[in-house]
N, C-alpha and C. Protein backbone atom coordinates (compact mmCIF):
# COMPACT_ATOMS: atom_id res chain seq x y z
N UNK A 1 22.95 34.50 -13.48
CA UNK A 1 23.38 35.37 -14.56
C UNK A 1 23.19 34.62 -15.88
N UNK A 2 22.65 35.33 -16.51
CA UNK A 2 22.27 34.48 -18.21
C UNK A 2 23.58 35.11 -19.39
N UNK A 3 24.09 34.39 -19.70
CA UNK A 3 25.36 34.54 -21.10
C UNK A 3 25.30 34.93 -21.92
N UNK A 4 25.71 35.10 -23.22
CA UNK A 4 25.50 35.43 -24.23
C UNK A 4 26.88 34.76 -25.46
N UNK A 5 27.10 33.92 -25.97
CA UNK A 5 28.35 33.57 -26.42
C UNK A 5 28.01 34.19 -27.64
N UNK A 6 29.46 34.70 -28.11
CA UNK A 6 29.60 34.96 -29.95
C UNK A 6 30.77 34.71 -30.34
N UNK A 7 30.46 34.06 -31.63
CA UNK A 7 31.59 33.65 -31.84
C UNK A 7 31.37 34.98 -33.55
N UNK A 8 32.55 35.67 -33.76
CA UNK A 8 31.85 36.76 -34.46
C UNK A 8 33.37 36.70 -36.06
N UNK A 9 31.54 36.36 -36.32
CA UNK A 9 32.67 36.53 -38.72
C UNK A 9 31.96 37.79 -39.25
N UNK A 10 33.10 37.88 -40.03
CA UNK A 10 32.71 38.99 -40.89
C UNK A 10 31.11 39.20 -41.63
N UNK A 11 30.63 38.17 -41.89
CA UNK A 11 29.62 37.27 -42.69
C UNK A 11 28.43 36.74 -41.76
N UNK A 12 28.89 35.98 -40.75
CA UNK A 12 28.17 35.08 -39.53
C UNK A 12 28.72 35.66 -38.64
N UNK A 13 27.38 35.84 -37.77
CA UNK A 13 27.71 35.43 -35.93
C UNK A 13 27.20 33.95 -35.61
N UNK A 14 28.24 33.30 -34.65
CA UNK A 14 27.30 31.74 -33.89
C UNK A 14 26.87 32.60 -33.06
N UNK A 15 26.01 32.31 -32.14
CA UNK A 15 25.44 32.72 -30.58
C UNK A 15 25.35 31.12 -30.09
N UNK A 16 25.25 31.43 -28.77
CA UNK A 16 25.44 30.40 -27.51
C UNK A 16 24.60 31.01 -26.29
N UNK A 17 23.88 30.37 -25.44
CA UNK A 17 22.90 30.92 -24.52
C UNK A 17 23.28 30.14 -23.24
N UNK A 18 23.91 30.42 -22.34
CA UNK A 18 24.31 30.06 -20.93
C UNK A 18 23.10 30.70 -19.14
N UNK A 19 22.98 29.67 -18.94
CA UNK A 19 22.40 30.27 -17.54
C UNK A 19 23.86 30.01 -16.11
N UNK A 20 24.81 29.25 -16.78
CA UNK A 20 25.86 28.74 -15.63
C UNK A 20 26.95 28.36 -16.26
N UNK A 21 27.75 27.03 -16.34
CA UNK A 21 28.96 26.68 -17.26
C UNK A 21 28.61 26.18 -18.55
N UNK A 22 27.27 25.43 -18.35
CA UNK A 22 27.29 24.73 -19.63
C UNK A 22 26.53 25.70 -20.61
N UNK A 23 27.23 26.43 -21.86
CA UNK A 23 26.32 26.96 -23.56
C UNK A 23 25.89 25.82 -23.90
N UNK A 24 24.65 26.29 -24.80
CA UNK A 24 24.05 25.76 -25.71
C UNK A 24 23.63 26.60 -27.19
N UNK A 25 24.03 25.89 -28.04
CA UNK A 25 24.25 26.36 -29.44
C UNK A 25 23.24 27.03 -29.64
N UNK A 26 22.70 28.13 -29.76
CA UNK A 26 21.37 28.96 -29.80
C UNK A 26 20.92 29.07 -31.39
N UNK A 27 22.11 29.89 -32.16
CA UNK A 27 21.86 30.66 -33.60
C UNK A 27 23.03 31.25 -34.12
N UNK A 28 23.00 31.05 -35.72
CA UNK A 28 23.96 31.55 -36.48
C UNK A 28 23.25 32.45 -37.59
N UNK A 29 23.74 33.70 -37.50
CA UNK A 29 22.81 35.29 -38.50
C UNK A 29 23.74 35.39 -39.41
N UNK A 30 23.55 35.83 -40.34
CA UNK A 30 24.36 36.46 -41.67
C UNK A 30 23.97 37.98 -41.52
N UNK A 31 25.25 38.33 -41.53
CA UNK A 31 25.48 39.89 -41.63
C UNK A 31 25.56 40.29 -42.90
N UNK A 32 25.19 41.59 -43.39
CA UNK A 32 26.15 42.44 -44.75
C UNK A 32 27.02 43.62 -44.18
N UNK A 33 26.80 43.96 -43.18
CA UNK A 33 27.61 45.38 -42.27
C UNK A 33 27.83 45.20 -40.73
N UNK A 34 28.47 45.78 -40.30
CA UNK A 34 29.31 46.03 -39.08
C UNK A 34 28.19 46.84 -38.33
N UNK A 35 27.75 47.57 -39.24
CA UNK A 35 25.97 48.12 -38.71
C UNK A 35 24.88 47.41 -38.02
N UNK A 36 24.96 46.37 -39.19
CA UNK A 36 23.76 45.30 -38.84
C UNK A 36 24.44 43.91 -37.94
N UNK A 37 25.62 43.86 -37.92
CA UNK A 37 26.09 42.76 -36.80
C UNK A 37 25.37 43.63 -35.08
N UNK A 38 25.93 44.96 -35.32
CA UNK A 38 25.63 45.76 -33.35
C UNK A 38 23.99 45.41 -33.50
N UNK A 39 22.76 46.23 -34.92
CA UNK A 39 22.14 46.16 -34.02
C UNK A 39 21.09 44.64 -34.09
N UNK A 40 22.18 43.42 -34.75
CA UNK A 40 21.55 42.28 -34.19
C UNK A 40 21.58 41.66 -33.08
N UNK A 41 23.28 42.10 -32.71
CA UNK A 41 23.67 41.66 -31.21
C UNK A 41 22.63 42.34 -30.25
N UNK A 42 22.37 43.63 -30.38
CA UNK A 42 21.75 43.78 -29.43
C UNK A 42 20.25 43.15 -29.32
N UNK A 43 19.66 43.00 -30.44
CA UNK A 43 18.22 42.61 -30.34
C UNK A 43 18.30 41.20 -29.40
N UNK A 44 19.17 40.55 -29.92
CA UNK A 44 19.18 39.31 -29.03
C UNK A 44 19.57 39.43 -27.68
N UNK A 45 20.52 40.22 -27.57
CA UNK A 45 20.77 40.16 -26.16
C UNK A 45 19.59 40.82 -25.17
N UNK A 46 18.79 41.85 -25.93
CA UNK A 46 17.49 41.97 -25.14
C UNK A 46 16.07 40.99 -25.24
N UNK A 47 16.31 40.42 -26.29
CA UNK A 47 15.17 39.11 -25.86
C UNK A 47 15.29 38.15 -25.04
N UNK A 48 16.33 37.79 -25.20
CA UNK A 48 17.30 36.31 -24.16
C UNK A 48 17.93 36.93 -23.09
N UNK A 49 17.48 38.43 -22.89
CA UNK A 49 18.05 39.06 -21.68
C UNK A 49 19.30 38.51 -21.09
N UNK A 50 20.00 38.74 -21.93
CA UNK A 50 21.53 38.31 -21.46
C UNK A 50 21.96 39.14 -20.41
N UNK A 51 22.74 39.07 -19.35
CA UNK A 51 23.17 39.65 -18.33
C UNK A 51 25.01 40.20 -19.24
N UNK A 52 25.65 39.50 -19.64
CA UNK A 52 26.61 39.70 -20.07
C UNK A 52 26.85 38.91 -21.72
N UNK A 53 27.66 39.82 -22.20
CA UNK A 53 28.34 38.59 -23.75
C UNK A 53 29.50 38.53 -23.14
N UNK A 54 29.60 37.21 -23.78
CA UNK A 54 31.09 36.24 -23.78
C UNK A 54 31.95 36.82 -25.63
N UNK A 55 32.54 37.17 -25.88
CA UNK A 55 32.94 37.22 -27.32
C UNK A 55 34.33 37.36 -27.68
N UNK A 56 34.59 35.86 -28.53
CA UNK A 56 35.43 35.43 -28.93
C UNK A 56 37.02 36.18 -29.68
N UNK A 57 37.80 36.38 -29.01
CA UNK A 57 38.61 37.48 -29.62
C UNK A 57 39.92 36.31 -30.40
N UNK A 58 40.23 36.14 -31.40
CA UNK A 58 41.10 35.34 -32.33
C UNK A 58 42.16 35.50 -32.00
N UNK A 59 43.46 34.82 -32.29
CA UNK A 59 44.87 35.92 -31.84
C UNK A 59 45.02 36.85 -33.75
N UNK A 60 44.50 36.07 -34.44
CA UNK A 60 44.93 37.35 -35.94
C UNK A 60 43.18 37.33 -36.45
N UNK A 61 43.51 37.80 -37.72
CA UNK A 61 42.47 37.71 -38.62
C UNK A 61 41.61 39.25 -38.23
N UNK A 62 40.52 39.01 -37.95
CA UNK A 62 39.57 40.01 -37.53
C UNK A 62 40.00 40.78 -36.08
N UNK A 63 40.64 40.55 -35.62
CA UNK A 63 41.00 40.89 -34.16
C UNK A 63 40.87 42.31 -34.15
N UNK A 64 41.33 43.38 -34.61
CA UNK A 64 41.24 44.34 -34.57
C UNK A 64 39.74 45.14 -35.01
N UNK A 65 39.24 44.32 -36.03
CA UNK A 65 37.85 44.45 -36.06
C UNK A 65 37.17 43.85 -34.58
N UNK A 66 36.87 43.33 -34.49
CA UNK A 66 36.20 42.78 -33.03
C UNK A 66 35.94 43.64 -31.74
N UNK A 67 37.69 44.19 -31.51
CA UNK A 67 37.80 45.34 -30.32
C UNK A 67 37.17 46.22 -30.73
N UNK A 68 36.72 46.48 -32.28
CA UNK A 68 36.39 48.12 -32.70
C UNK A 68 34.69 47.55 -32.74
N UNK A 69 34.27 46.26 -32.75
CA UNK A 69 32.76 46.25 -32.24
C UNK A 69 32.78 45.75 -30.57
N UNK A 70 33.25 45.47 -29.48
CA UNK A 70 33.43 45.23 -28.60
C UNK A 70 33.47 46.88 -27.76
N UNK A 71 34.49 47.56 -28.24
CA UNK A 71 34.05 48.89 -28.27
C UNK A 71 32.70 50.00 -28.30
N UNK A 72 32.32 49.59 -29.07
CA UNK A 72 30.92 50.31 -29.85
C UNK A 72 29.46 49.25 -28.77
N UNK A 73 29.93 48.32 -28.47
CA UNK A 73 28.79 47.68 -27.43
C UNK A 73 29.08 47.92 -26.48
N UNK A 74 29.75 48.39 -25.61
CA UNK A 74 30.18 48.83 -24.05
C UNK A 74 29.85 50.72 -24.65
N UNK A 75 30.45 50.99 -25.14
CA UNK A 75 29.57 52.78 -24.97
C UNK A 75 28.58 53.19 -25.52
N UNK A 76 28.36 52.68 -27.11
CA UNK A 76 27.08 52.84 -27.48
C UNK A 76 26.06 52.33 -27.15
N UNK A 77 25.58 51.12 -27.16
CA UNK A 77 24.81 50.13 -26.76
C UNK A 77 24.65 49.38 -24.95
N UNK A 78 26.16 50.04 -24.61
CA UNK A 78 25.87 49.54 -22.98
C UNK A 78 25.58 48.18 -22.36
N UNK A 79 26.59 47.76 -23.45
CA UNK A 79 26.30 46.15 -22.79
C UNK A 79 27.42 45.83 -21.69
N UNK A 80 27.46 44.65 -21.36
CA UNK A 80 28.31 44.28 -20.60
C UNK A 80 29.59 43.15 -21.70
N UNK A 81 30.34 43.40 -21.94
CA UNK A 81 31.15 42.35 -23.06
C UNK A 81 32.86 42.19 -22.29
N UNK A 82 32.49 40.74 -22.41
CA UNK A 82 34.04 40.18 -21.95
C UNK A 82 34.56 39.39 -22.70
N UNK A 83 35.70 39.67 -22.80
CA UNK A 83 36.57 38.93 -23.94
C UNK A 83 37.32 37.49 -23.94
N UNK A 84 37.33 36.66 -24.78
CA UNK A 84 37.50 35.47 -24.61
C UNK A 84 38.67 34.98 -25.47
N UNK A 85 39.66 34.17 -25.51
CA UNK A 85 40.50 33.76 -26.42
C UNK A 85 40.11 32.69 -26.83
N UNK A 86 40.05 32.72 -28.40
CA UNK A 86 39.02 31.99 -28.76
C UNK A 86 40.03 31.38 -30.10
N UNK A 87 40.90 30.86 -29.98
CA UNK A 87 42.35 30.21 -31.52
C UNK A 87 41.66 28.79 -31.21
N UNK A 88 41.11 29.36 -32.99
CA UNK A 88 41.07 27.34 -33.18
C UNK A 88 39.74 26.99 -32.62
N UNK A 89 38.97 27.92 -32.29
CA UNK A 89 37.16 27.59 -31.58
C UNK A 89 36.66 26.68 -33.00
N UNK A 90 36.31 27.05 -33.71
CA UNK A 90 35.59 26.86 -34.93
C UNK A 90 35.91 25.23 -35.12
N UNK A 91 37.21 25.19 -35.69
CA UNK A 91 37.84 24.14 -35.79
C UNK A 91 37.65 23.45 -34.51
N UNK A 92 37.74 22.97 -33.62
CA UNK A 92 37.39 22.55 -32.18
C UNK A 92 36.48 21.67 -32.43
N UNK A 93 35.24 23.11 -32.49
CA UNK A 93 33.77 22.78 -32.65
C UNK A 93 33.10 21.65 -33.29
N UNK A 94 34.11 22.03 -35.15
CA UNK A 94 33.51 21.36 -36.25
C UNK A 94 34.31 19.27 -36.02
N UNK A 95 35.59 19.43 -35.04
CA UNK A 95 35.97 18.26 -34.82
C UNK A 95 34.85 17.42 -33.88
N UNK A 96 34.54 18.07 -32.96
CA UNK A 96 32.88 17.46 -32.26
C UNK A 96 32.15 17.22 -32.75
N UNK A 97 31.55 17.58 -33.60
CA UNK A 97 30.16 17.61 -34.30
C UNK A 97 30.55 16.16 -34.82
N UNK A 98 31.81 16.25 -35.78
CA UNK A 98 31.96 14.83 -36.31
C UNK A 98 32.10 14.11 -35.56
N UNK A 99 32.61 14.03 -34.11
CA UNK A 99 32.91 12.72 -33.46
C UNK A 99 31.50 12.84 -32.93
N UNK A 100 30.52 13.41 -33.08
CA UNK A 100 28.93 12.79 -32.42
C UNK A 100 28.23 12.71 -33.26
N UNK A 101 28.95 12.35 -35.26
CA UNK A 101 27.97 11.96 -36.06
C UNK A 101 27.12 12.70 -36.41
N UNK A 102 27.32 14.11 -36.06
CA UNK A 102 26.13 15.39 -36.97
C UNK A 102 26.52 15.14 -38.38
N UNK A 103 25.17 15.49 -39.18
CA UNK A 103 26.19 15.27 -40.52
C UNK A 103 26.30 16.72 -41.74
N UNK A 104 26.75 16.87 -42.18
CA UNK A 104 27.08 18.46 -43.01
C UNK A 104 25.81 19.43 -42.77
N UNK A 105 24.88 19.09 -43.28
CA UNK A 105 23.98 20.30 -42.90
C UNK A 105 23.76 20.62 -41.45
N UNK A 106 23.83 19.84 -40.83
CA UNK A 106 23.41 20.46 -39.10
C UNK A 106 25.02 20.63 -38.62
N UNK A 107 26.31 20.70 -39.12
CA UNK A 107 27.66 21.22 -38.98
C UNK A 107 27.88 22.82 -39.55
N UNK A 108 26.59 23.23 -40.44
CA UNK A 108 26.71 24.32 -41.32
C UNK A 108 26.69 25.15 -40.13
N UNK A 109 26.29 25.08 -38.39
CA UNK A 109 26.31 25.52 -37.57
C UNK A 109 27.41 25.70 -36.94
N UNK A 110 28.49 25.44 -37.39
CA UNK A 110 29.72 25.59 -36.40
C UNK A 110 29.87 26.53 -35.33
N UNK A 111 29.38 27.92 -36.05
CA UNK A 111 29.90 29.29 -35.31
C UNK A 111 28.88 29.11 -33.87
N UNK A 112 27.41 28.43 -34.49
CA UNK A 112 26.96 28.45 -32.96
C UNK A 112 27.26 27.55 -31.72
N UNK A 113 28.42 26.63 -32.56
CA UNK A 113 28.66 25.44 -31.47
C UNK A 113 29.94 26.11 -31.13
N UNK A 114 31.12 26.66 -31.60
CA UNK A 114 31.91 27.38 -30.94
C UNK A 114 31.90 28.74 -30.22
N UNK A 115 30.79 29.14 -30.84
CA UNK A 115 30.40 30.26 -29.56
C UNK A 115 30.10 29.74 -28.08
């Protein structure tokens, strides 16, 4: 089964590409609409033929946005999407990067290392 991780901003998606346990940091997109986040998710998920998305649900902030695109990809789009608790991913992420010495510009990736 092939993955699909998102870690999902208002602004940015990270993506993450799994064939088993271990992701790998794939890509981070800039959005302007809730329009253009579905139909980027989907383009990717049909090139990298994802079998399922993984996507990051916060306990505040966007949360209620998220279910209302998590929503809209299971009936409109017909994906397969499972939800993940995801407090403090970002932050996580960006603490790794520094303890393996990435340095600011290749950290500008966070969202795809916490996806």
């Amino acid at each position: 089964m092939r993955y699909l991780g998102i870690d999902f901003g208002l602004r940015k998606l990270g993506f993450a590409v799994s064939a088993g346990e271990i992701a790998t940091p794939f890509c981070v997109i800039h959005v302007k609409s809730e329009t253009e986040a579905l139909v980027k998710i989907n383009e990717i998920v049909k090139r990298e033929k994802a079998d399922k998305i993984i996507m990051g649900l916060p306990e505040s902030g966007i949360r209620k946005k998220i279910l209302k695109i998590v929503k809209k990809l299971k009936s409109v789009y017909k994906l397969n999407v499972e939800l993940f608790a995801e407090t403090l991913s970002t932050k996580l992420a960006e603490r790794e990067m520094i303890a393996l010495g990435l340095g600011r510009k290749k950290r500008r990736e966070e969202d795809a290392y916490s996806a």
